[in-house]
PDB file of N, CA and C in Angstrom:
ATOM      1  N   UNK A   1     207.216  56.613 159.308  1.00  0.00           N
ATOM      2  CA  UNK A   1     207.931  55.822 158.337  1.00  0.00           C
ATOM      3  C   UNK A   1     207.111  54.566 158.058  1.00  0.00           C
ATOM      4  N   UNK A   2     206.797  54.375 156.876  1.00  0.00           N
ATOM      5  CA  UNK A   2     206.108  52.934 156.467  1.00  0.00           C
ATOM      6  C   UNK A   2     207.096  51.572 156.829  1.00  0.00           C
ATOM      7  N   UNK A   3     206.392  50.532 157.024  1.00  0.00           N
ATOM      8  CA  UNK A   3     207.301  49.248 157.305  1.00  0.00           C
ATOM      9  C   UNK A   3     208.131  49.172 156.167  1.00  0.00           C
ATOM     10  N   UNK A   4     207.427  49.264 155.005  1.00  0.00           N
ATOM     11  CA  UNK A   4     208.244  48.552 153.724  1.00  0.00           C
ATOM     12  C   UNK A   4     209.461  50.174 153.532  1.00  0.00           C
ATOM     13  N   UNK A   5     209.446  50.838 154.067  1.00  0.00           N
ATOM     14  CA  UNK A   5     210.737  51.698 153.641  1.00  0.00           C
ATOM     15  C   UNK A   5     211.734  51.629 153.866  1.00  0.00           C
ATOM     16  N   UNK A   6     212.657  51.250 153.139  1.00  0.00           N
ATOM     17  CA  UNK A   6     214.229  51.231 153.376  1.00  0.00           C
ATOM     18  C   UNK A   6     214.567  52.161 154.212  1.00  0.00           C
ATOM     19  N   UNK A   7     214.820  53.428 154.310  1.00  0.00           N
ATOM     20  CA  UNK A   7     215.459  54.355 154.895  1.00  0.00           C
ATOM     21  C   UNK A   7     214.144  54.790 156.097  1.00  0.00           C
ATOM     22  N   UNK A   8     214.994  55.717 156.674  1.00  0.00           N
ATOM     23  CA  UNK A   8     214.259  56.672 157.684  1.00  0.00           C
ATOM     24  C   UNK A   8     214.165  57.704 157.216  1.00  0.00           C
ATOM     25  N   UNK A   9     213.108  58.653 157.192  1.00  0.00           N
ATOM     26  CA  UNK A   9     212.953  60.208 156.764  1.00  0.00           C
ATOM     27  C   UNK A   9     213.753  61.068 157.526  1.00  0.00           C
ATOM     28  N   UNK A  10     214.609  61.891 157.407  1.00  0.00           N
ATOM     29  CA  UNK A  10     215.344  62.863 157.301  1.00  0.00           C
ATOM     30  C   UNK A  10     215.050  63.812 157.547  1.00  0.00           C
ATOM     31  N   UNK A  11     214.936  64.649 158.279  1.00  0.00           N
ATOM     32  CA  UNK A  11     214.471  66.361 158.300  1.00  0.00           C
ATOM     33  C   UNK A  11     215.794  66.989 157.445  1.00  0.00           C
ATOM     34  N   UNK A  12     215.112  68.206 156.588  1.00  0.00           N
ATOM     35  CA  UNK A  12     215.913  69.046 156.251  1.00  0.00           C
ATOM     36  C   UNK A  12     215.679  70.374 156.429  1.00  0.00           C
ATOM     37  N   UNK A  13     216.626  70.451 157.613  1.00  0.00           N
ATOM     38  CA  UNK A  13     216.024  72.123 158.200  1.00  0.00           C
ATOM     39  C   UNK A  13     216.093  73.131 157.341  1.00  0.00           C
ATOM     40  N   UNK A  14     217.075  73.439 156.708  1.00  0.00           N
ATOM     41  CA  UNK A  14     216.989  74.693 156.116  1.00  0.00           C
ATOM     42  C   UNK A  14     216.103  74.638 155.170  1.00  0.00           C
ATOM     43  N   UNK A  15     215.685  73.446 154.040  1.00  0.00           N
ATOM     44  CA  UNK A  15     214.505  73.370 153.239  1.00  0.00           C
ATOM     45  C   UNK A  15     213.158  73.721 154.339  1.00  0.00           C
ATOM     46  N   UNK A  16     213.360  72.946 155.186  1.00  0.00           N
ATOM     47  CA  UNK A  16     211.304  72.939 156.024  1.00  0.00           C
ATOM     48  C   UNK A  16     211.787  74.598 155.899  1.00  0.00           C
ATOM     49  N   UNK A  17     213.059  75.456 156.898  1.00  0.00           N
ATOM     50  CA  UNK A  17     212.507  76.362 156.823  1.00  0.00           C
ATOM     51  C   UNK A  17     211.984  77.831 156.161  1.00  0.00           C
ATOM     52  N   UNK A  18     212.139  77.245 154.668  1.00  0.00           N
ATOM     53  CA  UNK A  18     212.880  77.821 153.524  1.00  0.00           C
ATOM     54  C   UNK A  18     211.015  77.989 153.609  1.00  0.00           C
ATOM     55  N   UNK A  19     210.484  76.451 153.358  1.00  0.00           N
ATOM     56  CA  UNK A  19     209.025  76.279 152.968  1.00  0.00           C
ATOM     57  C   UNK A  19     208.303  77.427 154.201  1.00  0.00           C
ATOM     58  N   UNK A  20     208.617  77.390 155.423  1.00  0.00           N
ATOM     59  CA  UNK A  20     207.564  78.070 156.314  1.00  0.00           C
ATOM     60  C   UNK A  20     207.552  79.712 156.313  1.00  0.00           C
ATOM     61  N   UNK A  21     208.890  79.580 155.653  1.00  0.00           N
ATOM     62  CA  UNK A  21     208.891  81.249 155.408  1.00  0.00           C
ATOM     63  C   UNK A  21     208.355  81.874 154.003  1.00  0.00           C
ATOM     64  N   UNK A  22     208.382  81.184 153.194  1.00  0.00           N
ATOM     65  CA  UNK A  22     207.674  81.299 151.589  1.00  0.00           C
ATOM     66  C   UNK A  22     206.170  81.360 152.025  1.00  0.00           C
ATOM     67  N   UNK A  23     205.870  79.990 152.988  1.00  0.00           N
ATOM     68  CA  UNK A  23     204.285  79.941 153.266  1.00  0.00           C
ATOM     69  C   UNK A  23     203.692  81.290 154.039  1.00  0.00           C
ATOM     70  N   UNK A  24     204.568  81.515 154.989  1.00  0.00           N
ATOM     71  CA  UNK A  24     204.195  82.572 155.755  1.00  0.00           C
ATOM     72  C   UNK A  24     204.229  84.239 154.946  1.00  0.00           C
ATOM     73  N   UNK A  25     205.045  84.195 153.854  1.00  0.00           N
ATOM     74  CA  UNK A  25     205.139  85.362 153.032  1.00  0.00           C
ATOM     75  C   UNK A  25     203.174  85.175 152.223  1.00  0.00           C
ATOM     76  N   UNK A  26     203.472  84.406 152.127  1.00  0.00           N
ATOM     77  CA  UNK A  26     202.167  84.121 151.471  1.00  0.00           C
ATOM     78  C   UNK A  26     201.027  84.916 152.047  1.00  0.00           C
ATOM     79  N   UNK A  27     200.637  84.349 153.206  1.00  0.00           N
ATOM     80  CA  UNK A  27     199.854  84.054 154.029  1.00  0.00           C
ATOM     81  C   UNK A  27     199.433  85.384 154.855  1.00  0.00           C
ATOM     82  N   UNK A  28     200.924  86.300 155.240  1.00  0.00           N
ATOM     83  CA  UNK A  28     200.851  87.603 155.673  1.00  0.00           C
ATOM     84  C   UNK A  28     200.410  88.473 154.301  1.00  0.00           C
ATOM     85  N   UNK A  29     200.724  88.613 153.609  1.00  0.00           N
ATOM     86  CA  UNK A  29     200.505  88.934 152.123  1.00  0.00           C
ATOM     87  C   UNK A  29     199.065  89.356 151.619  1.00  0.00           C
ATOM     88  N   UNK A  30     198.494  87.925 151.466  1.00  0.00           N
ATOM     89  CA  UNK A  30     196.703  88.183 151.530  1.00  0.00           C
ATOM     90  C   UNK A  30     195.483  87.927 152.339  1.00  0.00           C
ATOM     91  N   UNK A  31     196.262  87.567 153.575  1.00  0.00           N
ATOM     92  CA  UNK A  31     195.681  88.551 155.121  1.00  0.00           C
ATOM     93  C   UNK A  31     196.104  89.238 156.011  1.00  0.00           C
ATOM     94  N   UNK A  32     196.824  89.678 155.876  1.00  0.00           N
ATOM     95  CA  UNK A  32     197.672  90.618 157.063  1.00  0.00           C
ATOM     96  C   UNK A  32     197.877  89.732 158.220  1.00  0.00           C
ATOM     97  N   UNK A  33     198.753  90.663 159.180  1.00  0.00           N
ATOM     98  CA  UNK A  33     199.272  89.969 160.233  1.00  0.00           C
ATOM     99  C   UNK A  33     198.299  89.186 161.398  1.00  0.00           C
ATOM    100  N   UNK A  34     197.169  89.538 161.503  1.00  0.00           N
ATOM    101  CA  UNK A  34     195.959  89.527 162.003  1.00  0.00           C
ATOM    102  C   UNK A  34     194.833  88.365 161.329  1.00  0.00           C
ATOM    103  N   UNK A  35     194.930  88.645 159.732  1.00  0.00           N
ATOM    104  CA  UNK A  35     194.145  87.612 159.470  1.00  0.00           C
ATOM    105  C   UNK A  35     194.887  86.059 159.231  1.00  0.00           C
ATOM    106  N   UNK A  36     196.318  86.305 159.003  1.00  0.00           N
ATOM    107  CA  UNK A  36     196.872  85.142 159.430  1.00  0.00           C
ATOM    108  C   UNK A  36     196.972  83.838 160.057  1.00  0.00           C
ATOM    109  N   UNK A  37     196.846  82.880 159.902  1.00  0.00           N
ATOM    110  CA  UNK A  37     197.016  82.054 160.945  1.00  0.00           C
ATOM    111  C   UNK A  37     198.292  80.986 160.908  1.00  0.00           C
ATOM    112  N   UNK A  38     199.017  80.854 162.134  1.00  0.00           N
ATOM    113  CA  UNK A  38     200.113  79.895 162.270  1.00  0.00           C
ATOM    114  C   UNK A  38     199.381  78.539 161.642  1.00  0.00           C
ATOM    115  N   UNK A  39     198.613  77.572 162.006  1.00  0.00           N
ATOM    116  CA  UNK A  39     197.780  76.586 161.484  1.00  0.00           C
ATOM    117  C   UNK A  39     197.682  76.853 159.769  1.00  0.00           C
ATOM    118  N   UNK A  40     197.190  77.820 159.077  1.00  0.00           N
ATOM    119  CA  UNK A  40     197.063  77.945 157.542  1.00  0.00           C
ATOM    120  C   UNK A  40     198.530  78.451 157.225  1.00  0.00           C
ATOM    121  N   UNK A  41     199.280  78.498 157.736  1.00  0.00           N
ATOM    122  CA  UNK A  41     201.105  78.518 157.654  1.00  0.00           C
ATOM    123  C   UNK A  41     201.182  77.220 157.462  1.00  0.00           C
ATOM    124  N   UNK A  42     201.412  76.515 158.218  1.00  0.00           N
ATOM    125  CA  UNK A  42     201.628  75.278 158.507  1.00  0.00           C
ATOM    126  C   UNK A  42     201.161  74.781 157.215  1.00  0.00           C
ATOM    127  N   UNK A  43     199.893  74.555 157.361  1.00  0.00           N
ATOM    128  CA  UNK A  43     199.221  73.554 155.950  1.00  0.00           C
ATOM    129  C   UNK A  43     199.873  74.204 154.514  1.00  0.00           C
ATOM    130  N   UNK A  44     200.176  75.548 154.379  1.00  0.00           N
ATOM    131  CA  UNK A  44     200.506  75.881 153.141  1.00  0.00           C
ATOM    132  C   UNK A  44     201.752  75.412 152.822  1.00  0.00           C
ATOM    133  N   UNK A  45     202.776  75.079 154.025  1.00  0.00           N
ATOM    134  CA  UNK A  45     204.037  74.636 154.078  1.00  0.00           C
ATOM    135  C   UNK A  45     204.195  73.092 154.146  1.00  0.00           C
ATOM    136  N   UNK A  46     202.934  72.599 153.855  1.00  0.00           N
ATOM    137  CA  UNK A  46     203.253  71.062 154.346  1.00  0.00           C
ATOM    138  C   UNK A  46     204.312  70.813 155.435  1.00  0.00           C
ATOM    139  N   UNK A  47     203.788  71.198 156.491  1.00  0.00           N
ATOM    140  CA  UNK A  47     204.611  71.053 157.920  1.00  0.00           C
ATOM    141  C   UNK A  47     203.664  70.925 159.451  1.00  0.00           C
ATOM    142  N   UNK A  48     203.923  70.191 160.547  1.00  0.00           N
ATOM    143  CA  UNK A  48     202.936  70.289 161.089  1.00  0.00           C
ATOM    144  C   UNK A  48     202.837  71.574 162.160  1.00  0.00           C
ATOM    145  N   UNK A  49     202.146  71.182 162.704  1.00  0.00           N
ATOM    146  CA  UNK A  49     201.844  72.852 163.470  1.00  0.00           C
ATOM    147  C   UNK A  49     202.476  73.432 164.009  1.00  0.00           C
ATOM    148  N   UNK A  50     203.548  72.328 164.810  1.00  0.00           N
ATOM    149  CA  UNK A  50     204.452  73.340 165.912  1.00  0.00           C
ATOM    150  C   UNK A  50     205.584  73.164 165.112  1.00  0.00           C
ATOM    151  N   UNK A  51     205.779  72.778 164.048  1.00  0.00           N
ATOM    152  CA  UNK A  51     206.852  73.358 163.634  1.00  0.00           C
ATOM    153  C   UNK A  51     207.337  74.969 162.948  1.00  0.00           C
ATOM    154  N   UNK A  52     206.193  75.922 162.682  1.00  0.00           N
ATOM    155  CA  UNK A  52     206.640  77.610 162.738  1.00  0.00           C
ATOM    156  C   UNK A  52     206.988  78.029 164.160  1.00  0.00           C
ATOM    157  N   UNK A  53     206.109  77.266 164.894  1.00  0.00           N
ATOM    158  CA  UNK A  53     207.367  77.342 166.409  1.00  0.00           C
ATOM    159  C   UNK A  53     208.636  77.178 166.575  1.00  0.00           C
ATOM    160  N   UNK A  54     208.627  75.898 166.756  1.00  0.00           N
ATOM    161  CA  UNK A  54     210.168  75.436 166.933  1.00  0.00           C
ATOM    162  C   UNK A  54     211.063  76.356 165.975  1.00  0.00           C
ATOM    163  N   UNK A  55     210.960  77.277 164.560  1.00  0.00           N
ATOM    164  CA  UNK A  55     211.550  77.887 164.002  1.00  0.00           C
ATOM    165  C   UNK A  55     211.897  79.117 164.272  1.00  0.00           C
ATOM    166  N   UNK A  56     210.215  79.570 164.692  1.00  0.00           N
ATOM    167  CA  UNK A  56     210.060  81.381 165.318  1.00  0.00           C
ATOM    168  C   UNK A  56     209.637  81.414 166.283  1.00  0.00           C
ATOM    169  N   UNK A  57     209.719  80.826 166.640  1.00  0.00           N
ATOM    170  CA  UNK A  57     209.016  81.060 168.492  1.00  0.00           C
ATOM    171  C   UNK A  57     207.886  81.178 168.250  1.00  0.00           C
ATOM    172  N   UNK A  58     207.182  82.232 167.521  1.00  0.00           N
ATOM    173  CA  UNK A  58     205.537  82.641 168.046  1.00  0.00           C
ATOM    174  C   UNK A  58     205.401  83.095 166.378  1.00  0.00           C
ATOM    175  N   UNK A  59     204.016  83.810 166.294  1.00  0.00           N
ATOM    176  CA  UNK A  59     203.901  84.591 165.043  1.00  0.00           C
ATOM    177  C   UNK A  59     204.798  85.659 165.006  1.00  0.00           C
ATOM    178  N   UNK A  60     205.104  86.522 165.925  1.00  0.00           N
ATOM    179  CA  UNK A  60     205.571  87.600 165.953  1.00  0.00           C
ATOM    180  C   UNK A  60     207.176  87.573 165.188  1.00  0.00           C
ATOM    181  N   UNK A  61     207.582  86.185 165.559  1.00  0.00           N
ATOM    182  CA  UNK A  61     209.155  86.176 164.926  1.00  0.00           C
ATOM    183  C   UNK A  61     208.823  85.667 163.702  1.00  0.00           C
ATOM    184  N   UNK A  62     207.978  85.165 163.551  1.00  0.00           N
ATOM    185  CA  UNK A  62     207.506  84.474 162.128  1.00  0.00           C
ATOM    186  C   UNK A  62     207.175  85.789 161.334  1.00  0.00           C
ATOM    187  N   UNK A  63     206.576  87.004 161.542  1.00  0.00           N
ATOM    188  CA  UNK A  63     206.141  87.502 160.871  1.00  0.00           C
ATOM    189  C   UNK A  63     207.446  89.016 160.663  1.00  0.00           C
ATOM    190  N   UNK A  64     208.383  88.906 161.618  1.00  0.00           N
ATOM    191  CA  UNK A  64     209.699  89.438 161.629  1.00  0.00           C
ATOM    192  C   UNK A  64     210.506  89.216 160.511  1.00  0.00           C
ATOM    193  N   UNK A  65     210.661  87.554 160.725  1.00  0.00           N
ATOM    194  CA  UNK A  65     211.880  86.652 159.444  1.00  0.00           C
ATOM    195  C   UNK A  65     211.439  86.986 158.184  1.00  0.00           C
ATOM    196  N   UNK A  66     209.552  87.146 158.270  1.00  0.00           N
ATOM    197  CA  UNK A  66     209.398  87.686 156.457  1.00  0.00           C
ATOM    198  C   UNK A  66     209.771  89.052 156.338  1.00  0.00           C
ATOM    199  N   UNK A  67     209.608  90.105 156.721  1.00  0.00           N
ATOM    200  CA  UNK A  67     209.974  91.293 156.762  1.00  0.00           C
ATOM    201  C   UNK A  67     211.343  91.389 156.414  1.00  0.00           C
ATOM    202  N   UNK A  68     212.201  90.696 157.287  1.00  0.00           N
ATOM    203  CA  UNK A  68     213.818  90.659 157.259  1.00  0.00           C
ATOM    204  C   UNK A  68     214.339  90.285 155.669  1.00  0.00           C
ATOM    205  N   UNK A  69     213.622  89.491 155.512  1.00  0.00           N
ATOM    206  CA  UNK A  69     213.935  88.472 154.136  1.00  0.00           C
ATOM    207  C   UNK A  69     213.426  89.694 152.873  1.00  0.00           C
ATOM    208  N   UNK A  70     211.964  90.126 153.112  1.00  0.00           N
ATOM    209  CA  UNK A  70     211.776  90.741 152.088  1.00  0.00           C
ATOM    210  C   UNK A  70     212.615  92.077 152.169  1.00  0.00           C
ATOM    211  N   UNK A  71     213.219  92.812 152.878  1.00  0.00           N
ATOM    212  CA  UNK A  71     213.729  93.893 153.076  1.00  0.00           C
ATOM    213  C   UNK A  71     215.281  93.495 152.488  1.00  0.00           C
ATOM    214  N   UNK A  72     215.922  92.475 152.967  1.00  0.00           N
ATOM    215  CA  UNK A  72     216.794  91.685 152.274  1.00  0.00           C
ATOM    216  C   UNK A  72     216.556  91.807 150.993  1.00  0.00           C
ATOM    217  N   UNK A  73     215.694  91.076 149.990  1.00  0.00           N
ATOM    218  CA  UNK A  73     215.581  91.054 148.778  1.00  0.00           C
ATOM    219  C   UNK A  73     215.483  92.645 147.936  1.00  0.00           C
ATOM    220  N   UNK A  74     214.753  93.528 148.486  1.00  0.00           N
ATOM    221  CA  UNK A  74     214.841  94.191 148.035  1.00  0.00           C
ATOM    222  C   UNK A  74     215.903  95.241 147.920  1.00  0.00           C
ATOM    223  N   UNK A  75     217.189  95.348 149.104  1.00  0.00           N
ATOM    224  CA  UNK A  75     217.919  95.668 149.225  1.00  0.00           C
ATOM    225  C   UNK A  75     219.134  95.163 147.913  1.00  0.00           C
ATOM    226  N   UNK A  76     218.797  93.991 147.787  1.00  0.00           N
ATOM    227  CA  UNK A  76     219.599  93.466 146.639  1.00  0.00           C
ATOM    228  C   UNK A  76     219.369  93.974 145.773  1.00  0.00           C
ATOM    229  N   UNK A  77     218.295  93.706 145.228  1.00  0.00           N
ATOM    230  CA  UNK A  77     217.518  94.352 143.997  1.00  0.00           C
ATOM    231  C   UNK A  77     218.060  95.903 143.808  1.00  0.00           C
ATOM    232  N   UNK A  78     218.104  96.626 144.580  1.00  0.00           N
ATOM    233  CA  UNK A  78     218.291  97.965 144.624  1.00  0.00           C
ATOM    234  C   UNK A  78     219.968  97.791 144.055  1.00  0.00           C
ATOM    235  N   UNK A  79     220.883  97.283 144.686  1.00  0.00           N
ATOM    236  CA  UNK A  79     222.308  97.406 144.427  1.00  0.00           C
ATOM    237  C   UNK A  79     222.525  96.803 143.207  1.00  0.00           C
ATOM    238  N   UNK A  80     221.882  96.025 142.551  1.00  0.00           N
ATOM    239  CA  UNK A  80     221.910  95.624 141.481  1.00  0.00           C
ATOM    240  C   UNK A  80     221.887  96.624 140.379  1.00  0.00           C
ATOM    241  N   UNK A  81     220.965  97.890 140.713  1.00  0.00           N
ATOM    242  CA  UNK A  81     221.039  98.915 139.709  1.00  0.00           C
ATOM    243  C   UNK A  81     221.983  99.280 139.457  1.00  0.00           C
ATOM    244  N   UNK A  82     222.731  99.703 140.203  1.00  0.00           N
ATOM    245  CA  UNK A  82     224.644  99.765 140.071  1.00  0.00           C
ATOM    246  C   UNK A  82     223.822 101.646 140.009  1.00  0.00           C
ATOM    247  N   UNK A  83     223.196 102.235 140.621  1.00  0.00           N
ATOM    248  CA  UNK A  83     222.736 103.996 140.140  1.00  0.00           C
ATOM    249  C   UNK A  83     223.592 104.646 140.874  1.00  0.00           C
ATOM    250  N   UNK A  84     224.677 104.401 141.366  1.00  0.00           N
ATOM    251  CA  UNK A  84     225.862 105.011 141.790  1.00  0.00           C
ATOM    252  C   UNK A  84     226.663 105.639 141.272  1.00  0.00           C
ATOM    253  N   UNK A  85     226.748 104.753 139.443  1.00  0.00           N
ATOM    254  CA  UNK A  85     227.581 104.891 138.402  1.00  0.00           C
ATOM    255  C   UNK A  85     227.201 105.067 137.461  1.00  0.00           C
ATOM    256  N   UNK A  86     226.041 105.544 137.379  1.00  0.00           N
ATOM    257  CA  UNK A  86     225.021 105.695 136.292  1.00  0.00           C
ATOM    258  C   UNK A  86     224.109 106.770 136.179  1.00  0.00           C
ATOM    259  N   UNK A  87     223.646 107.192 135.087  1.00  0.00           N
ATOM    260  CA  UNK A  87     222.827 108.198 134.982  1.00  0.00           C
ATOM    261  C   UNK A  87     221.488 107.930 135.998  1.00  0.00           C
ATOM    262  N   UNK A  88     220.714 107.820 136.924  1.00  0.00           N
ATOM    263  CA  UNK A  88     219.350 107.465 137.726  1.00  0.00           C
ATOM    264  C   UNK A  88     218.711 107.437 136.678  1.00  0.00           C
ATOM    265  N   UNK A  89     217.684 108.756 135.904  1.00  0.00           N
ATOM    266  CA  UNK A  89     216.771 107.962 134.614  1.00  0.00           C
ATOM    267  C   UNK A  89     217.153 107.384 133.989  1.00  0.00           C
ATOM    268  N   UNK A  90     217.911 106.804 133.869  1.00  0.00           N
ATOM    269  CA  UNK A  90     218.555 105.748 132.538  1.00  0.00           C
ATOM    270  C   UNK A  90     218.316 104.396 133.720  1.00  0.00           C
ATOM    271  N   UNK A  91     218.823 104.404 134.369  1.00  0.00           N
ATOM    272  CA  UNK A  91     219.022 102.952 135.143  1.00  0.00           C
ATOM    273  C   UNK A  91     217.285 102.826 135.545  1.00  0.00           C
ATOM    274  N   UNK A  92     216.620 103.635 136.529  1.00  0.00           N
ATOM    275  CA  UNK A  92     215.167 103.386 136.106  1.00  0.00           C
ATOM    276  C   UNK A  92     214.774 102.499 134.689  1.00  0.00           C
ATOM    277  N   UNK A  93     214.708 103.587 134.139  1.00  0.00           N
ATOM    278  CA  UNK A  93     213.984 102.841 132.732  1.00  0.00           C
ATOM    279  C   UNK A  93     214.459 101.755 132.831  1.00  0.00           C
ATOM    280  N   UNK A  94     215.998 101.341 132.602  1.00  0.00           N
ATOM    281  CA  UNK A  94     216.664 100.368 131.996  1.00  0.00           C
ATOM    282  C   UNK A  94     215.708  98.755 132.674  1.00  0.00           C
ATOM    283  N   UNK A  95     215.969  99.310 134.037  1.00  0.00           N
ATOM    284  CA  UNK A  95     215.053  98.435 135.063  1.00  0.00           C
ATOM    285  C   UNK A  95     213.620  97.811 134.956  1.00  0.00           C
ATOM    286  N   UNK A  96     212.940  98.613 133.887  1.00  0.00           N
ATOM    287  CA  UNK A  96     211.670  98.909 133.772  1.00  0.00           C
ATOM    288  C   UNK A  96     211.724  98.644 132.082  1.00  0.00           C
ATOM    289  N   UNK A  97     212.348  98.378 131.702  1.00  0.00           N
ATOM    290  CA  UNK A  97     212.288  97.644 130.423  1.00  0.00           C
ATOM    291  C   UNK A  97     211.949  98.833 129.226  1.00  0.00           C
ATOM    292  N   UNK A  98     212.218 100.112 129.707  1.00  0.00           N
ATOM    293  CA  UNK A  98     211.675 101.361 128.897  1.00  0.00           C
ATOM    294  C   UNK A  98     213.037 101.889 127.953  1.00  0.00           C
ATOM    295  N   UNK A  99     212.622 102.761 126.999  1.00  0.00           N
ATOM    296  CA  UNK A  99     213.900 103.166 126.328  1.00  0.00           C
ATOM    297  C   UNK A  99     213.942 104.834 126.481  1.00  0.00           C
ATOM    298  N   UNK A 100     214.349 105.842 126.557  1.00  0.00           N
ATOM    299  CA  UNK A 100     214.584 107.208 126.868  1.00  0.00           C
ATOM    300  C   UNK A 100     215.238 107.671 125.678  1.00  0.00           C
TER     301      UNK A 100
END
């Protein structure tokens, strides 16, 4: 905190960990789990180092929570088609911006 600042800085957990998991989607993305690093997490998240710790324990849960999340999203995505109640090629296309 600078002298001249009125307030004290604030953590906001669910934002930091909103950022370390976006960073880490990133990061697993266009190096794999391997070329990864917790440290280039960190910096992409503007956060310091041990904080993908304190969130995931290690890489391994870090690289879990993206999986979870993206499997999440896409699960949505899927129910959104509503192809339960619908013709399947029609809802494809429809999805896909095509006309039949």
């Amino acid at each position: 905190m600078a002298l001249d600042d009125p307030k004290p800085r604030t953590r906001d957990r669910t934002r930091t960990r909103e950022q370390i998991l976006e960073a880490a989607r990133h990061e697993f993305a266009a190096n794999g789990f391997e070329g990864a690093t917790t440290d280039d997490i960190a910096r992409r998240a503007n956060v310091s180092k041990r904080m993908p710790y304190h969130y995931f324990n290690n890489k391994d849960g870090l690289f879990q929570a993206v999986l979870e999340r993206t499997y999440a999203e896409i699960r949505d995505a899927e129910k959104a088609l509503e192809l339960t109640s619908r013709d399947p090629m029609e809802a494809m296309a429809e999805s896909r911006g095509l006309q039949l």
